[in-house]
PDB file of N, CA and C in Angstrom:
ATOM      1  N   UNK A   1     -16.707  -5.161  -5.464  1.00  0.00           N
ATOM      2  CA  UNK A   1     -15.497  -5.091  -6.249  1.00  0.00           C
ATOM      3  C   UNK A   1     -14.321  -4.848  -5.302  1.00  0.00           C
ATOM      4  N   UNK A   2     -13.117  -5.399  -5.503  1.00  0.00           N
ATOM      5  CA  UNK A   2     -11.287  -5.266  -4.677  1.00  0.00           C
ATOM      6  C   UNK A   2     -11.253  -3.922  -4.919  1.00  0.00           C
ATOM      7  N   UNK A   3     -10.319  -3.327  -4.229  1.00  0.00           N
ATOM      8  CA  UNK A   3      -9.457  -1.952  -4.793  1.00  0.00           C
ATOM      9  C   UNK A   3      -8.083  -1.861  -4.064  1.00  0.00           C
ATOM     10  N   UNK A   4      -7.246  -1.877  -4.653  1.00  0.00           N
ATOM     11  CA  UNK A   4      -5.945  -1.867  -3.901  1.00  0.00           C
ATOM     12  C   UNK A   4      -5.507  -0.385  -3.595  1.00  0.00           C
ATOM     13  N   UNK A   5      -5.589  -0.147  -2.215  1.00  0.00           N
ATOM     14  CA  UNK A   5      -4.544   0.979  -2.146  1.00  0.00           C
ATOM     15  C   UNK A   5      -3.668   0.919  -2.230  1.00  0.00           C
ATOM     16  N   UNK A   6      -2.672   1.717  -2.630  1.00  0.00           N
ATOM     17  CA  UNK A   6      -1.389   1.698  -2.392  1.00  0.00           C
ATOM     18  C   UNK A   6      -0.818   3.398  -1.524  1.00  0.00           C
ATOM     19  N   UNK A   7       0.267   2.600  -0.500  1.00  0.00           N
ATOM     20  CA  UNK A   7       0.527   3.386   0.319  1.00  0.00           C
ATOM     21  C   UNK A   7       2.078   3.913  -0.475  1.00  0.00           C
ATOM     22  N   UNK A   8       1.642   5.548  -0.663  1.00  0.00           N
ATOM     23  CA  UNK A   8       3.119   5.965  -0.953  1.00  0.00           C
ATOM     24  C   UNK A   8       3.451   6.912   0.006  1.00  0.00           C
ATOM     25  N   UNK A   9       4.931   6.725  -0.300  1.00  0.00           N
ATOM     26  CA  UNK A   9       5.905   7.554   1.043  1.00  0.00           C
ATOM     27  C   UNK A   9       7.548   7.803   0.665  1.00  0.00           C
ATOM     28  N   UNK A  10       7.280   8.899   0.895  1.00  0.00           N
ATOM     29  CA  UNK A  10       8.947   9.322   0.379  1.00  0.00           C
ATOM     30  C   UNK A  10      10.210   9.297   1.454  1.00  0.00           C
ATOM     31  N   UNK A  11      10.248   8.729   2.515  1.00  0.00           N
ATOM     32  CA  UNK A  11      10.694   9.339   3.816  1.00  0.00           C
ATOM     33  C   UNK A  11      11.412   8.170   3.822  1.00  0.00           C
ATOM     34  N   UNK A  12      12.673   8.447   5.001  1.00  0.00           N
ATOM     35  CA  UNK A  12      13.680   7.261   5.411  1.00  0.00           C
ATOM     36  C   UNK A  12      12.928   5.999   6.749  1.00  0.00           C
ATOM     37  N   UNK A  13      11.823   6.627   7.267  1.00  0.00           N
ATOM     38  CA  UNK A  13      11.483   6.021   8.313  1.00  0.00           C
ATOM     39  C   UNK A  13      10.589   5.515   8.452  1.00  0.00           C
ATOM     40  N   UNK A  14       9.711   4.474   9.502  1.00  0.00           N
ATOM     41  CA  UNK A  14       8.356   3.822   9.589  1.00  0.00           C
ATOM     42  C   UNK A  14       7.402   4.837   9.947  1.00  0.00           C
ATOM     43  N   UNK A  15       6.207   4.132  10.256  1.00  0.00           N
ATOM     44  CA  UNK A  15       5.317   5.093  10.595  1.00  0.00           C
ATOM     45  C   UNK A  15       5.407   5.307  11.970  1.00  0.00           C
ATOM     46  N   UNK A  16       5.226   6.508  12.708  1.00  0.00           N
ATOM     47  CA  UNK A  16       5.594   6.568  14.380  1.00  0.00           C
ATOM     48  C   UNK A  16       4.234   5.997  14.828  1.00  0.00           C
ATOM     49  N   UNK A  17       4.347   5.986  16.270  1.00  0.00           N
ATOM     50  CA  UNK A  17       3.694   5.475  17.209  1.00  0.00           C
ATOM     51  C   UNK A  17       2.187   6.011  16.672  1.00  0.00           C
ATOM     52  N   UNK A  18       1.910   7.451  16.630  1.00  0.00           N
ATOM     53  CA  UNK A  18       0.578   8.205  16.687  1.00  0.00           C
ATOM     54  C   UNK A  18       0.355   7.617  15.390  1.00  0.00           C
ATOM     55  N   UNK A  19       0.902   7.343  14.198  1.00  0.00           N
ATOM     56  CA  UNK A  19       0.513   7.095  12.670  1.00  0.00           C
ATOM     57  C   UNK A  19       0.015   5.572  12.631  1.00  0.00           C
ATOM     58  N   UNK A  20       0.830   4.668  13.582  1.00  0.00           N
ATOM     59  CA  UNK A  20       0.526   3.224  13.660  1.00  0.00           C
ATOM     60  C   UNK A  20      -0.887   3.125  14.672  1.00  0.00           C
ATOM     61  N   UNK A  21      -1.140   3.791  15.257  1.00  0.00           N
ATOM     62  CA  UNK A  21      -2.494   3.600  16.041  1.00  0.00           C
ATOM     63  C   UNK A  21      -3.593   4.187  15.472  1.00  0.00           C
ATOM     64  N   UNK A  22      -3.511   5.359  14.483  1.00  0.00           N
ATOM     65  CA  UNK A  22      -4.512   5.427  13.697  1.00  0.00           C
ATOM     66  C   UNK A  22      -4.397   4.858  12.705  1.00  0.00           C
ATOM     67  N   UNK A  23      -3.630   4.199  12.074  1.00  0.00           N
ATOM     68  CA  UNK A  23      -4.161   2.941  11.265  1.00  0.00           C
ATOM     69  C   UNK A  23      -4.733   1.924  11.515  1.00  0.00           C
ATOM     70  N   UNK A  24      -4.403   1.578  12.546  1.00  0.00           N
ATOM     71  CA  UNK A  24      -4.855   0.572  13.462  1.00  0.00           C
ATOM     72  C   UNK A  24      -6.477   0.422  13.493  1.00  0.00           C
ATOM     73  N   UNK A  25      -6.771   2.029  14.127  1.00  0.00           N
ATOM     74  CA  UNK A  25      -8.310   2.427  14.213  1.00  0.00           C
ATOM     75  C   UNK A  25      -8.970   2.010  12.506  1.00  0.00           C
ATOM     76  N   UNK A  26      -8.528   2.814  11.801  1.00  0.00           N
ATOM     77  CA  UNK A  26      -9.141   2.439  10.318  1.00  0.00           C
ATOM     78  C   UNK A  26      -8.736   1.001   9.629  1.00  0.00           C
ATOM     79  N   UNK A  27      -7.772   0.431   9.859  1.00  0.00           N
ATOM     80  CA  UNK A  27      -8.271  -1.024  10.009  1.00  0.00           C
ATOM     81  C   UNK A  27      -9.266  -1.690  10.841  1.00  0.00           C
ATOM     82  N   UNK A  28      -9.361  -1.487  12.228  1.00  0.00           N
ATOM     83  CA  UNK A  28     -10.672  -1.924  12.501  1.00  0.00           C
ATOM     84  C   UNK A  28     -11.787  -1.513  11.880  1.00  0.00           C
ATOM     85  N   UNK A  29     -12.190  -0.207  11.441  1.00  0.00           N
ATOM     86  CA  UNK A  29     -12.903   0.097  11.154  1.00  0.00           C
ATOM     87  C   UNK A  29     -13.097  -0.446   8.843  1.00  0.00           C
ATOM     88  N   UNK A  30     -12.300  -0.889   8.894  1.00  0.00           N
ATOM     89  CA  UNK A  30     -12.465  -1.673   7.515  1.00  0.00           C
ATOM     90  C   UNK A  30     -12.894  -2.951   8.252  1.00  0.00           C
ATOM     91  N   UNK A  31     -12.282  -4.128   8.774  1.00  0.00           N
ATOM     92  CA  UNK A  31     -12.599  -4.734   9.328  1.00  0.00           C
ATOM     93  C   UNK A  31     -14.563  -4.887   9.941  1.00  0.00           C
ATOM     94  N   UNK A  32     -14.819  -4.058  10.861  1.00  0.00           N
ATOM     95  CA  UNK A  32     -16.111  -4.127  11.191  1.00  0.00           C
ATOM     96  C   UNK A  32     -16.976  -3.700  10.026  1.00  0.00           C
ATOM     97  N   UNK A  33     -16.961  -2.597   9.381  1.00  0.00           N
ATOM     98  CA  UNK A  33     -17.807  -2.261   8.066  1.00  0.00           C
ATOM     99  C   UNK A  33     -17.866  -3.198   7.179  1.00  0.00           C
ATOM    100  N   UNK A  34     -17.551  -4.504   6.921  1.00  0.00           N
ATOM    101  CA  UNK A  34     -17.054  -5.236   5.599  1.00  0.00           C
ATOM    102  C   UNK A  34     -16.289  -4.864   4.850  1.00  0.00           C
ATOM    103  N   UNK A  35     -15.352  -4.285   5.044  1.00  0.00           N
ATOM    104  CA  UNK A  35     -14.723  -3.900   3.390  1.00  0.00           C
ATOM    105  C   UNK A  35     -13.182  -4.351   3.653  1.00  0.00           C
ATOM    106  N   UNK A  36     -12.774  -5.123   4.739  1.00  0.00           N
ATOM    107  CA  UNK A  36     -11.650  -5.650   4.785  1.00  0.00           C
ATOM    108  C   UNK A  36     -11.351  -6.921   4.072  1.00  0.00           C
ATOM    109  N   UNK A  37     -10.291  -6.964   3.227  1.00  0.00           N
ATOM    110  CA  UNK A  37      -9.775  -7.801   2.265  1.00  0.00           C
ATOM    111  C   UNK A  37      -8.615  -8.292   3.554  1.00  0.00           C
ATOM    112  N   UNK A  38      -7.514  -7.598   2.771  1.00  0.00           N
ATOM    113  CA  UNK A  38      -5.651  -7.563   3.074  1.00  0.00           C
ATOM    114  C   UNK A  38      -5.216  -6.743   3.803  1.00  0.00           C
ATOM    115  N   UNK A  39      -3.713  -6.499   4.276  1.00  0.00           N
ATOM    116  CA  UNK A  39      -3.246  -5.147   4.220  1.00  0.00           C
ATOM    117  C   UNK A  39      -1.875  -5.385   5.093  1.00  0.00           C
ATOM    118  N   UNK A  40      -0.936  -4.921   4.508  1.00  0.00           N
ATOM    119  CA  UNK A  40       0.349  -4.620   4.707  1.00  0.00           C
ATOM    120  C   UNK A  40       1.487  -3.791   4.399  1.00  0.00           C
ATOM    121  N   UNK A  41       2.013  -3.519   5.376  1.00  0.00           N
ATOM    122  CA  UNK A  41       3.364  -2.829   4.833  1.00  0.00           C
ATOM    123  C   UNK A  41       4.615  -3.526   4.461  1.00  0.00           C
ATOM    124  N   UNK A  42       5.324  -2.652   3.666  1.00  0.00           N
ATOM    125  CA  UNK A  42       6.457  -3.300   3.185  1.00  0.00           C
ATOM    126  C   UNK A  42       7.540  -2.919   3.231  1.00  0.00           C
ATOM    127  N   UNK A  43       8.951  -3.551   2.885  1.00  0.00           N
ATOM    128  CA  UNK A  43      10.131  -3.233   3.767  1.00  0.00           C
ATOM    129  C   UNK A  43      11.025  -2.074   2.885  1.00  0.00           C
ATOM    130  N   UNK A  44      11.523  -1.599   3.408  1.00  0.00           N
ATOM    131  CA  UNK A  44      12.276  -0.218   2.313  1.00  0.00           C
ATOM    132  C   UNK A  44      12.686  -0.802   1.193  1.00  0.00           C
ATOM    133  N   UNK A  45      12.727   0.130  -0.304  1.00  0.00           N
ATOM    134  CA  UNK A  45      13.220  -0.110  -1.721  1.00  0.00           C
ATOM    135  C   UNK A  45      14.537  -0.842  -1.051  1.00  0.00           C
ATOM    136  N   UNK A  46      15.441  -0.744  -0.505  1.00  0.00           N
ATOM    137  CA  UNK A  46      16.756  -0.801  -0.876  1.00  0.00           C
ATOM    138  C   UNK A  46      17.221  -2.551  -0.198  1.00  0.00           C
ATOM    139  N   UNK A  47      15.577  -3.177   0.632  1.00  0.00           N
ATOM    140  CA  UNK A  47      15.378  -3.786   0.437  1.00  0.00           C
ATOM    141  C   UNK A  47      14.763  -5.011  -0.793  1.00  0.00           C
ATOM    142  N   UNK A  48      14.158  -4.687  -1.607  1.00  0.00           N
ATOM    143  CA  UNK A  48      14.106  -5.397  -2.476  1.00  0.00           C
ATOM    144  C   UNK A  48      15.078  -6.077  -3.186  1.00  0.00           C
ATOM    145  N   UNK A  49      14.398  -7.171  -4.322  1.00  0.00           N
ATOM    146  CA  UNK A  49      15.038  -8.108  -5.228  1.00  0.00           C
ATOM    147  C   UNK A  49      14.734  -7.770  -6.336  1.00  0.00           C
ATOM    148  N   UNK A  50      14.788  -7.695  -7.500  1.00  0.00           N
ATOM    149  CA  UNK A  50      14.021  -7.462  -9.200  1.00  0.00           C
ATOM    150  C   UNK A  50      14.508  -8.663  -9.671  1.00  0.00           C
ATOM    151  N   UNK A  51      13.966  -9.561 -10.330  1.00  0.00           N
ATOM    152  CA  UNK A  51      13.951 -10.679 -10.980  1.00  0.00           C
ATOM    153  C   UNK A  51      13.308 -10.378 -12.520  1.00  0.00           C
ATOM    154  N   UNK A  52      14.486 -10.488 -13.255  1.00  0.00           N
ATOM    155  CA  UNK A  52      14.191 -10.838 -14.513  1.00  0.00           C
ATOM    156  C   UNK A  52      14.157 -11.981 -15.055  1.00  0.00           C
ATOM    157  N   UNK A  53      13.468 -12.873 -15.760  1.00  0.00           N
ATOM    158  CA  UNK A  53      13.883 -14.124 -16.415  1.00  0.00           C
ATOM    159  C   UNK A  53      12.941 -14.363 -17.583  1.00  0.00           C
ATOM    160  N   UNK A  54      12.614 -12.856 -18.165  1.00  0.00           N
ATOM    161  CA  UNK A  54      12.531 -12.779 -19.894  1.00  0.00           C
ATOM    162  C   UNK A  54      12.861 -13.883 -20.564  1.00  0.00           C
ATOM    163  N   UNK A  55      14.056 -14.066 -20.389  1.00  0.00           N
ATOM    164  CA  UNK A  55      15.256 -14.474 -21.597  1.00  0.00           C
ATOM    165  C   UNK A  55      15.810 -15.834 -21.030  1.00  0.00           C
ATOM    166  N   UNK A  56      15.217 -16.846 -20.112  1.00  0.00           N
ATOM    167  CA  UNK A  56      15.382 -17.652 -20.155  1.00  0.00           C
ATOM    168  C   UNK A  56      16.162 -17.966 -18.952  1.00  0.00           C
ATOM    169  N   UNK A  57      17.125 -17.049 -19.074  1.00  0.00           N
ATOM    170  CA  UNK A  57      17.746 -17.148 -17.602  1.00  0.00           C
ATOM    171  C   UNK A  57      17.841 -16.306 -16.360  1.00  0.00           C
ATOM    172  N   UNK A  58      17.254 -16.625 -15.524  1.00  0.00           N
ATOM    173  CA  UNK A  58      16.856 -15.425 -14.693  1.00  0.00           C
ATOM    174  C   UNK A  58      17.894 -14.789 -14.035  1.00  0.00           C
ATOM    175  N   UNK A  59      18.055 -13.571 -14.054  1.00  0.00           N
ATOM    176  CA  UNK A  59      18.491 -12.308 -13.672  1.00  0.00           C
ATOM    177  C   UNK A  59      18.310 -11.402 -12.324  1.00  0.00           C
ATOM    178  N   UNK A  60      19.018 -11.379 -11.053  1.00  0.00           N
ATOM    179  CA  UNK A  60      18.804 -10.802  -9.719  1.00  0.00           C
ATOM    180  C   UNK A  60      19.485  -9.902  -9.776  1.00  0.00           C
ATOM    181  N   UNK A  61      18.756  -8.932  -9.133  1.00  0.00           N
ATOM    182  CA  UNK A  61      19.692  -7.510  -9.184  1.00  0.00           C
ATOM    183  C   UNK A  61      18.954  -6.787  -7.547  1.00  0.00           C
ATOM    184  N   UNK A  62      19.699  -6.426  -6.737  1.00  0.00           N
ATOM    185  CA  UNK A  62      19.359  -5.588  -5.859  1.00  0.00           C
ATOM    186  C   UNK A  62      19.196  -4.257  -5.976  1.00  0.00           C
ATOM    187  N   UNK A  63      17.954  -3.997  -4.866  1.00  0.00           N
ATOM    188  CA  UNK A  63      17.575  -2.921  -4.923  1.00  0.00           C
ATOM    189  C   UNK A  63      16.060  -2.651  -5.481  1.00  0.00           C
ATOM    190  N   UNK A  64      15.546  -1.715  -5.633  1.00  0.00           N
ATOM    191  CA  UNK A  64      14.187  -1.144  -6.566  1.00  0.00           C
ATOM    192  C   UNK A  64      13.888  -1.621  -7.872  1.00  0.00           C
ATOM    193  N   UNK A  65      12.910  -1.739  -8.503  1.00  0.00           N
ATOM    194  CA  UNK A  65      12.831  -1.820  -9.608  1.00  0.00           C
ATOM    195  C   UNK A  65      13.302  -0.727 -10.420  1.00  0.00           C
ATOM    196  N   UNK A  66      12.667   0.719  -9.799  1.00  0.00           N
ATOM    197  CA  UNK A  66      12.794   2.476  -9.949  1.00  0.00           C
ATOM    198  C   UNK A  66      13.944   2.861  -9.351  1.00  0.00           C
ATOM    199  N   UNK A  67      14.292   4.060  -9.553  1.00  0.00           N
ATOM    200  CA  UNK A  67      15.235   4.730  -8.601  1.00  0.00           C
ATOM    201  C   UNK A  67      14.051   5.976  -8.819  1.00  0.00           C
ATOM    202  N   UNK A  68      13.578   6.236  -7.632  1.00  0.00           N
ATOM    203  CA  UNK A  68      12.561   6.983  -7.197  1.00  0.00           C
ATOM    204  C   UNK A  68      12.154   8.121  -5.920  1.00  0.00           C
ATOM    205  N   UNK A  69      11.919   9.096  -5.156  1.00  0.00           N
ATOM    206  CA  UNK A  69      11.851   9.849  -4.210  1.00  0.00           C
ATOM    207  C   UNK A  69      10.697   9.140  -3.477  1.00  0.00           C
ATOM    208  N   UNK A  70       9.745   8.840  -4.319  1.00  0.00           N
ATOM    209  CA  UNK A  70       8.110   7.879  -3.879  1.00  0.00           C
ATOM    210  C   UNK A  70       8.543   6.411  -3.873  1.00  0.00           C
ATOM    211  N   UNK A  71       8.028   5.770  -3.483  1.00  0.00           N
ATOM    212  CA  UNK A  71       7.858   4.411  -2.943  1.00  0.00           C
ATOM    213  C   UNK A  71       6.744   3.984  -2.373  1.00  0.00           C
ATOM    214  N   UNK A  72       6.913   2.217  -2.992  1.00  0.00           N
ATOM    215  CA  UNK A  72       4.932   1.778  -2.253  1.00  0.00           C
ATOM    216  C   UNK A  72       5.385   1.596  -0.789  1.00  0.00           C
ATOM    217  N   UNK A  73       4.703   1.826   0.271  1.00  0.00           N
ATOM    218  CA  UNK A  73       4.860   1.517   1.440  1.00  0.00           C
ATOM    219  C   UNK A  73       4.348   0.552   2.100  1.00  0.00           C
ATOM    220  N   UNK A  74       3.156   0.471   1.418  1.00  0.00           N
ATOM    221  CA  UNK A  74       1.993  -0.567   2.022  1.00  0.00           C
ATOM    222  C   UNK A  74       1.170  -0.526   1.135  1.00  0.00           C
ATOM    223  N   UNK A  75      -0.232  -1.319   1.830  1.00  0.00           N
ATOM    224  CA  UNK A  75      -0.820  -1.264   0.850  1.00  0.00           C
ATOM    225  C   UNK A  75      -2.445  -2.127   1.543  1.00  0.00           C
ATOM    226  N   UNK A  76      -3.464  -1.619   1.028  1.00  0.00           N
ATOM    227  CA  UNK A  76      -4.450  -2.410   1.796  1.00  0.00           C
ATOM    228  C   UNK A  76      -5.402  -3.199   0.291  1.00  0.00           C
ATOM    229  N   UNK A  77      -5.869  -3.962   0.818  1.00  0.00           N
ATOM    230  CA  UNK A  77      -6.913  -4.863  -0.450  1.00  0.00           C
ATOM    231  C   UNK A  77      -8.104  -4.589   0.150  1.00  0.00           C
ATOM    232  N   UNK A  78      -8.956  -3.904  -0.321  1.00  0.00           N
ATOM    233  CA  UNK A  78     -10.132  -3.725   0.355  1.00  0.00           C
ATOM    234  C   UNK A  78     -11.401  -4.074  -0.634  1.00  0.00           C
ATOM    235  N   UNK A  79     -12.534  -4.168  -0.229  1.00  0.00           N
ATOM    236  CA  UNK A  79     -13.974  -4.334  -1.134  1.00  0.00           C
ATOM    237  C   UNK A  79     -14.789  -3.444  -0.756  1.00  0.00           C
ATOM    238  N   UNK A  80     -15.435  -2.846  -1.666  1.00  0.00           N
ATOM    239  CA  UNK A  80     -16.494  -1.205  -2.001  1.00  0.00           C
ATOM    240  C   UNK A  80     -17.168  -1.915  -2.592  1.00  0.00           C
ATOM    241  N   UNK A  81     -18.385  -1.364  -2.598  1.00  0.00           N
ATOM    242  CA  UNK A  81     -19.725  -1.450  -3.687  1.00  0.00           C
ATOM    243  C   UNK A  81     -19.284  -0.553  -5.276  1.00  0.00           C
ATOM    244  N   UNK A  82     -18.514   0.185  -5.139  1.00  0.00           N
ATOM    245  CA  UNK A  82     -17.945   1.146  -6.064  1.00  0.00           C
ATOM    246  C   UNK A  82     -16.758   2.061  -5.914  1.00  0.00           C
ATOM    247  N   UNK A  83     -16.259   2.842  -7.197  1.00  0.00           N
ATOM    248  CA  UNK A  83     -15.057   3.317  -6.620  1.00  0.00           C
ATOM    249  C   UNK A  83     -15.788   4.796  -5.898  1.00  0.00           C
ATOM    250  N   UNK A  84     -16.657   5.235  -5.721  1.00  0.00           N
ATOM    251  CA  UNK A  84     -16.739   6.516  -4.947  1.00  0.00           C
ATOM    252  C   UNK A  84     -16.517   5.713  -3.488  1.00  0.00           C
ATOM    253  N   UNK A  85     -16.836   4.568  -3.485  1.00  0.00           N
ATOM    254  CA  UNK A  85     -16.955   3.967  -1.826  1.00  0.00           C
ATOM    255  C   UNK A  85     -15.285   3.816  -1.639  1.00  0.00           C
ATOM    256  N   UNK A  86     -14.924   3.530  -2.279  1.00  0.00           N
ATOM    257  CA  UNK A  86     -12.941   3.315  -2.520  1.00  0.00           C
ATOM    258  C   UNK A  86     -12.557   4.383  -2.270  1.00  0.00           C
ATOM    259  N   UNK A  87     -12.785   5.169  -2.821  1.00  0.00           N
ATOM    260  CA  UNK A  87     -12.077   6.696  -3.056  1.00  0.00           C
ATOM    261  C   UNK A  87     -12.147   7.448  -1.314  1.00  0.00           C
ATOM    262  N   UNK A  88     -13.955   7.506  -0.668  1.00  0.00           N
ATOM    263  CA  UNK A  88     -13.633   7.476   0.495  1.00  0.00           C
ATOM    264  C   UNK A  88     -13.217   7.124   1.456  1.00  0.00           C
ATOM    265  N   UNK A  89     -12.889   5.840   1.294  1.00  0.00           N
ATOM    266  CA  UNK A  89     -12.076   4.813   2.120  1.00  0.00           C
ATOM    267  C   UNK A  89     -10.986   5.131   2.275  1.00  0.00           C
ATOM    268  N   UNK A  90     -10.228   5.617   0.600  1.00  0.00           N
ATOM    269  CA  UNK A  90      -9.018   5.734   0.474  1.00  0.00           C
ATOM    270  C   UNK A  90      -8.193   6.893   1.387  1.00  0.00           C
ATOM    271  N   UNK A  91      -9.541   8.022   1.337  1.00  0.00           N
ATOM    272  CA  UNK A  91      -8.781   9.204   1.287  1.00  0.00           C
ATOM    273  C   UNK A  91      -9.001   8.876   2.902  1.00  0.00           C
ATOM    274  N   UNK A  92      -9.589   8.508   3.810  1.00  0.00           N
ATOM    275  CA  UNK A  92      -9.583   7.871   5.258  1.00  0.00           C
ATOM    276  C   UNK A  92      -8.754   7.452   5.664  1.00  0.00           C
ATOM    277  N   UNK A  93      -7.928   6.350   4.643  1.00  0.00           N
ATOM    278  CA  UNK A  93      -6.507   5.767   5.155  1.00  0.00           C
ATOM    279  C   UNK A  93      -5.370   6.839   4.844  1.00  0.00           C
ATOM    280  N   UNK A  94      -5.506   7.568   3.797  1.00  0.00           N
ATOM    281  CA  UNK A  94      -4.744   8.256   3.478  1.00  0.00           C
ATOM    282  C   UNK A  94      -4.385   9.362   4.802  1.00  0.00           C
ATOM    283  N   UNK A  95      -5.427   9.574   5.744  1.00  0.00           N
ATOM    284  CA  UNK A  95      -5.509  10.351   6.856  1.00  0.00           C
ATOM    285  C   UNK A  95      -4.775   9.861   8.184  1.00  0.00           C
ATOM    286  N   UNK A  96      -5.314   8.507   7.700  1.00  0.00           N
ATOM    287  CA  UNK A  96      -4.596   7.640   9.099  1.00  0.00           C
ATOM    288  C   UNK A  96      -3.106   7.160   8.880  1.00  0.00           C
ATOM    289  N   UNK A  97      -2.597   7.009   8.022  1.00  0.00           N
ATOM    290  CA  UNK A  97      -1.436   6.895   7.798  1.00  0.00           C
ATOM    291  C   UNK A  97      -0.356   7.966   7.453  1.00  0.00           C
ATOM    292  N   UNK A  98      -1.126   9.392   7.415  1.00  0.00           N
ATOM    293  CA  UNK A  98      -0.204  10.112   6.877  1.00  0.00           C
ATOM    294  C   UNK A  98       0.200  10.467   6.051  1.00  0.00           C
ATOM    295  N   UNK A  99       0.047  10.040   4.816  1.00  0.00           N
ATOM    296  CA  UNK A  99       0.762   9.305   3.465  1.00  0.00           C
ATOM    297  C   UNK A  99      -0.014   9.929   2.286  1.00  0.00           C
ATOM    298  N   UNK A 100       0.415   9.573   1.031  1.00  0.00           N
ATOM    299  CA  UNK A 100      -0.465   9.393  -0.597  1.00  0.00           C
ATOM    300  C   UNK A 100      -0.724   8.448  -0.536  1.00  0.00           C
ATOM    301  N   UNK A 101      -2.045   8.441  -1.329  1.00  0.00           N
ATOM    302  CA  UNK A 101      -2.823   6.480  -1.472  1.00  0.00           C
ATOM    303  C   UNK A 101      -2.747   6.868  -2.956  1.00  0.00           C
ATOM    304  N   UNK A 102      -2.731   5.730  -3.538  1.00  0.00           N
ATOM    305  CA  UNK A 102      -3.203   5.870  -4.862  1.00  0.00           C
ATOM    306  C   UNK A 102      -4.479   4.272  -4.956  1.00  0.00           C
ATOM    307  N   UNK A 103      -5.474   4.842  -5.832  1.00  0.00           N
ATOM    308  CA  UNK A 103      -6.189   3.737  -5.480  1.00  0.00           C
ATOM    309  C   UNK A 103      -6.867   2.426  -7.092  1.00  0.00           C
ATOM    310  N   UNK A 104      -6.461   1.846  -6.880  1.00  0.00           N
ATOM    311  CA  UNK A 104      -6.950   1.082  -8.372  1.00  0.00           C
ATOM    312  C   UNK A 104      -7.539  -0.366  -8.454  1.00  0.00           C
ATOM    313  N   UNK A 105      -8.652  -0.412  -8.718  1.00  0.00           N
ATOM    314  CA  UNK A 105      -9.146  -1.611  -9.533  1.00  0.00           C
ATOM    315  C   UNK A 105      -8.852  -2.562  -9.437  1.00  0.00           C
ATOM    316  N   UNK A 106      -8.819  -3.645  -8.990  1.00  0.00           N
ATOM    317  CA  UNK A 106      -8.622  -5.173  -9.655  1.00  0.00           C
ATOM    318  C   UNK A 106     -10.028  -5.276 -10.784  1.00  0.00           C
ATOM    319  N   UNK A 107      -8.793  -6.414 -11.685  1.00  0.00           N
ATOM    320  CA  UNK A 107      -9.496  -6.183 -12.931  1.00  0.00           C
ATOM    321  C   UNK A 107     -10.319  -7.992 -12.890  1.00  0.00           C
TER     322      UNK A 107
END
């Protein structure tokens, strides 16, 4: 089964040098174990676009979807046999990056 982490982070800045090399390590180490899908980071809220087009005509607005202290940061796609195998994975990246993971399902 997928499980998406998601990387949250409240902070103005990237990850430093020591935070990017132990991710690094636990990506390889998703990588060699099988359980590597995806995985990326992403560019600050204040970067984003929100696109609405409900109503026919689509709608751009800068900025977040939220106005929020948390933000996704990244995010990895990984494959477990189950979510206890996710959950330890998770809380692994959660170590190597520094960060909150939150972890969920593809359905």
């Amino acid at each position: 089964m997928q499980y998406m982490v998601s990387v949250i982070f409240d902070g103005p800045g990237l990850a430093t040098p020591e935070e990017d090399a132990a991710i690094d390590v636990f990506n390889d180490r998703l990588v060699a174990e099988g359980h590597w899908v995806f995985a990326g980071g992403l560019g600050a809220p204040a970067t984003a676009t929100v696109i609405d087009n409900r109503r026919g005509e689509a709608m751009f607005t800068d900025g977040p979807f939220v106005e929020s202290k948390e933000f996704l940061a990244g995010f990895w796609i990984i494959e477990a046999a189950d979510l206890d195998v996710a959950l330890k994975l998770a809380a692994e990246g959660s170590k190597a990056c520094n960060r909150k993971v939150e972890v969920r399902p593809f359905l």
